[in-house]
C-alpha atoms as a PDB file:
ATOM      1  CA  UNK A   1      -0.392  -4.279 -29.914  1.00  0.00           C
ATOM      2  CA  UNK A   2       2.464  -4.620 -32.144  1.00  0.00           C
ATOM      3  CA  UNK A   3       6.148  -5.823 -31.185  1.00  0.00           C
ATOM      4  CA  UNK A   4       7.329  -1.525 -31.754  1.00  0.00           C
ATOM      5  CA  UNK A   5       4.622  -0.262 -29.967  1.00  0.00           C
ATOM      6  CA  UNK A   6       5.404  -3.098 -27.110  1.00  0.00           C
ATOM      7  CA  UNK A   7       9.083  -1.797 -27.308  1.00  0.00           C
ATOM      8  CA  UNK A   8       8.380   1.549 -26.874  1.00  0.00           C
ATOM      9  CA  UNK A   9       5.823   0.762 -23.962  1.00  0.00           C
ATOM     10  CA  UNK A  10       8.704  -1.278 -22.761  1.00  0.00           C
ATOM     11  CA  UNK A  11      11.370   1.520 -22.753  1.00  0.00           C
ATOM     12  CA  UNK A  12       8.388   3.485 -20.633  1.00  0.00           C
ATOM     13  CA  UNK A  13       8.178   0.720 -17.633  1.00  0.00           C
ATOM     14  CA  UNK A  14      11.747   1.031 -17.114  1.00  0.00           C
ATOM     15  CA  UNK A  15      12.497   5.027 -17.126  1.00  0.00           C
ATOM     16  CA  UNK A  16       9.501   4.472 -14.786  1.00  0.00           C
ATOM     17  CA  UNK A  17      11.135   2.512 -12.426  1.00  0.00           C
ATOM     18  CA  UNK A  18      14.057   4.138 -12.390  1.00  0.00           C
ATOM     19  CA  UNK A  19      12.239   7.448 -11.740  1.00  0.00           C
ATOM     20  CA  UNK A  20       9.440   6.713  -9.605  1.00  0.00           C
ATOM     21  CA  UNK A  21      10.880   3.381  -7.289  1.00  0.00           C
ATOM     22  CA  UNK A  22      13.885   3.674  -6.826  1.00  0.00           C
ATOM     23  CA  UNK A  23      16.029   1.251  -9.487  1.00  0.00           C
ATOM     24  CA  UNK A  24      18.911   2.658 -11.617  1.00  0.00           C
ATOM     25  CA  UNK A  25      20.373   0.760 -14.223  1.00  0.00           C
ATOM     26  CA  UNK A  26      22.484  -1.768 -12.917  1.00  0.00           C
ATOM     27  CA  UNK A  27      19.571  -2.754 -10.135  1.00  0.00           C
ATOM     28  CA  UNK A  28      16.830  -3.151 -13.011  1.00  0.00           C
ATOM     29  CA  UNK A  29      19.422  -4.877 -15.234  1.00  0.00           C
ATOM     30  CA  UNK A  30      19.502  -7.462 -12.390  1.00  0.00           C
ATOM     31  CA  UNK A  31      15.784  -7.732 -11.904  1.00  0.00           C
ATOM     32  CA  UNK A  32      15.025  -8.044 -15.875  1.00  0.00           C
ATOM     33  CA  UNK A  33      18.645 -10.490 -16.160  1.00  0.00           C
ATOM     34  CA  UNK A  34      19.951  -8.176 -18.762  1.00  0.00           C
ATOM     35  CA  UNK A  35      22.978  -5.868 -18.848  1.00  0.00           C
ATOM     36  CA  UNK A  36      22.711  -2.304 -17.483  1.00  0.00           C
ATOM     37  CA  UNK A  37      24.383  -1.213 -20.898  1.00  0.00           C
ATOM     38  CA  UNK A  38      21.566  -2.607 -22.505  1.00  0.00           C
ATOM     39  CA  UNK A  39      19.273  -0.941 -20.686  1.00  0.00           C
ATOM     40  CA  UNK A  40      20.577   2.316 -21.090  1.00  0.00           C
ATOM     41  CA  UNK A  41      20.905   1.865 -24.616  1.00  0.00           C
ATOM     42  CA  UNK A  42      17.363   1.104 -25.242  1.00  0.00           C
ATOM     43  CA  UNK A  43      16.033   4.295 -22.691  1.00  0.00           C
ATOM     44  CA  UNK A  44      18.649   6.053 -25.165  1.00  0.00           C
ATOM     45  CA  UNK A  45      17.405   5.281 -28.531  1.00  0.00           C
ATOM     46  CA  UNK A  46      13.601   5.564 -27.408  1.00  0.00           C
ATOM     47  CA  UNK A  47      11.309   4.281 -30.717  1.00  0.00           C
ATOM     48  CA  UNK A  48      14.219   3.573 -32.380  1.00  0.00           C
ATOM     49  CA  UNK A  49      15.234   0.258 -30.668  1.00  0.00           C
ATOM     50  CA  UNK A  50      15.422  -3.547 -32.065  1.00  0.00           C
ATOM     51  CA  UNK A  51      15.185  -6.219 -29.383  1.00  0.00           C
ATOM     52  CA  UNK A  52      15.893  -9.493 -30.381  1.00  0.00           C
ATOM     53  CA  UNK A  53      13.315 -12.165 -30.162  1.00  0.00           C
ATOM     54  CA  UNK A  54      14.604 -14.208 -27.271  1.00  0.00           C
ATOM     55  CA  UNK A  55      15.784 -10.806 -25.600  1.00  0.00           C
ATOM     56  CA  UNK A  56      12.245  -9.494 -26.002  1.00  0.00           C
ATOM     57  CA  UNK A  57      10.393 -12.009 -25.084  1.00  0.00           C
ATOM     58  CA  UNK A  58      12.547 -12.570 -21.796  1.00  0.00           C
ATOM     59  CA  UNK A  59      12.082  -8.641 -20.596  1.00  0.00           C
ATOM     60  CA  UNK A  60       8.617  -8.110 -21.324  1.00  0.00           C
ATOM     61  CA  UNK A  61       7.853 -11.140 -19.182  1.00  0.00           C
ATOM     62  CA  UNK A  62      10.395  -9.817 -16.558  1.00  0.00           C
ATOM     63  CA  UNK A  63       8.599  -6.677 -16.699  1.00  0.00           C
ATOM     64  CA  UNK A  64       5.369  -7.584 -16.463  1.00  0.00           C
ATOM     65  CA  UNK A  65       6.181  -9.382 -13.555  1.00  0.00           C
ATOM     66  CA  UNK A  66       8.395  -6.618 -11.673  1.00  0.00           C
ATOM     67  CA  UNK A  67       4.790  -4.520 -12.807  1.00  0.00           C
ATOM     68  CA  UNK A  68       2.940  -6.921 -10.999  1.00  0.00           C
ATOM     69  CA  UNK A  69       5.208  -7.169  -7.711  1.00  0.00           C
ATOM     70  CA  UNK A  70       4.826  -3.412  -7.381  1.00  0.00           C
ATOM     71  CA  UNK A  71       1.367  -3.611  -7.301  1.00  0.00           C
ATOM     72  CA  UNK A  72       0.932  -6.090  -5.021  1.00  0.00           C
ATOM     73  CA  UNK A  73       3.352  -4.425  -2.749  1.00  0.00           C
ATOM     74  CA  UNK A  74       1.506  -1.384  -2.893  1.00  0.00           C
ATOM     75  CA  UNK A  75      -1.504  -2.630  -1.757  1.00  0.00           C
ATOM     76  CA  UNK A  76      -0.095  -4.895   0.936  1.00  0.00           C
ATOM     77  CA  UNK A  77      -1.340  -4.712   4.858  1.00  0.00           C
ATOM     78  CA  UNK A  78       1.041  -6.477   7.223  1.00  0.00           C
ATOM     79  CA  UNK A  79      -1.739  -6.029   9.766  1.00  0.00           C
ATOM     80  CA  UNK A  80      -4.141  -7.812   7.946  1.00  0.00           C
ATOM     81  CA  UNK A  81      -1.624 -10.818   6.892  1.00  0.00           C
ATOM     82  CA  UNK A  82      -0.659 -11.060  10.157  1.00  0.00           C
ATOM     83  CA  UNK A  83      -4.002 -10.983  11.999  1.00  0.00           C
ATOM     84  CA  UNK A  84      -5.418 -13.875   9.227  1.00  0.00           C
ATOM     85  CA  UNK A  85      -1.905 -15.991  10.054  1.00  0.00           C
ATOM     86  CA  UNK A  86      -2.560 -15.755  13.844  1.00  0.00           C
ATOM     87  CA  UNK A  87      -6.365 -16.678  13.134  1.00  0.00           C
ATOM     88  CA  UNK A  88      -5.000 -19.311  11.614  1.00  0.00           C
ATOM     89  CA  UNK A  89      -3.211 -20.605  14.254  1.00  0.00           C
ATOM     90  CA  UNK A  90      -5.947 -20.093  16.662  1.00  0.00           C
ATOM     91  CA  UNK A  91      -8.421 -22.652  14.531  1.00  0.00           C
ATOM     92  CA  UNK A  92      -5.781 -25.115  14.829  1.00  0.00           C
END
């Protein structure tokens, strides 16, 4: 995939979560480690943004990470964690 198209896919992830879990600017901007300004900007401008290297490289990995979490989370049982810790315990 190109560095544009990674951009644009980029822009994507974060209108996403902003719309669909619950972060707005300023709470993503903490997550990624990047101004909420810059954030907005780059939502803003949509194909038409210009990351710099070091920027880029530092929120893709952020969001792929964040994308990650999520999906962990989402497919997270207490019930079963807490049954295998107390098993666990039990074998001790």
């Amino acid at each position: 995939m190109t560095r544009k198209a990674k951009q644009m896919q980029m822009c994507k992830d974060m209108q996403y979560l902003m719309d669909e879990k619950g972060y707005n600017y300023c709470s993503l901007g903490e997550e990624i480690g990047i101004s909420a300004k810059s954030i907005r900007q780059w939502i803003a401008k949509g194909n038409n943004i210009n990351m710099q290297n070091s920027v880029f490289e530092k929120v893709y990995k952020r969001l792929e990470e964040i994308k990650k979490d999520i999906a962990e989370a989402e497919v997270y049982n207490p019930h079963e964690t807490i049954t295998h810790r107390y098993r666990q315990e039990i074998d001790y």
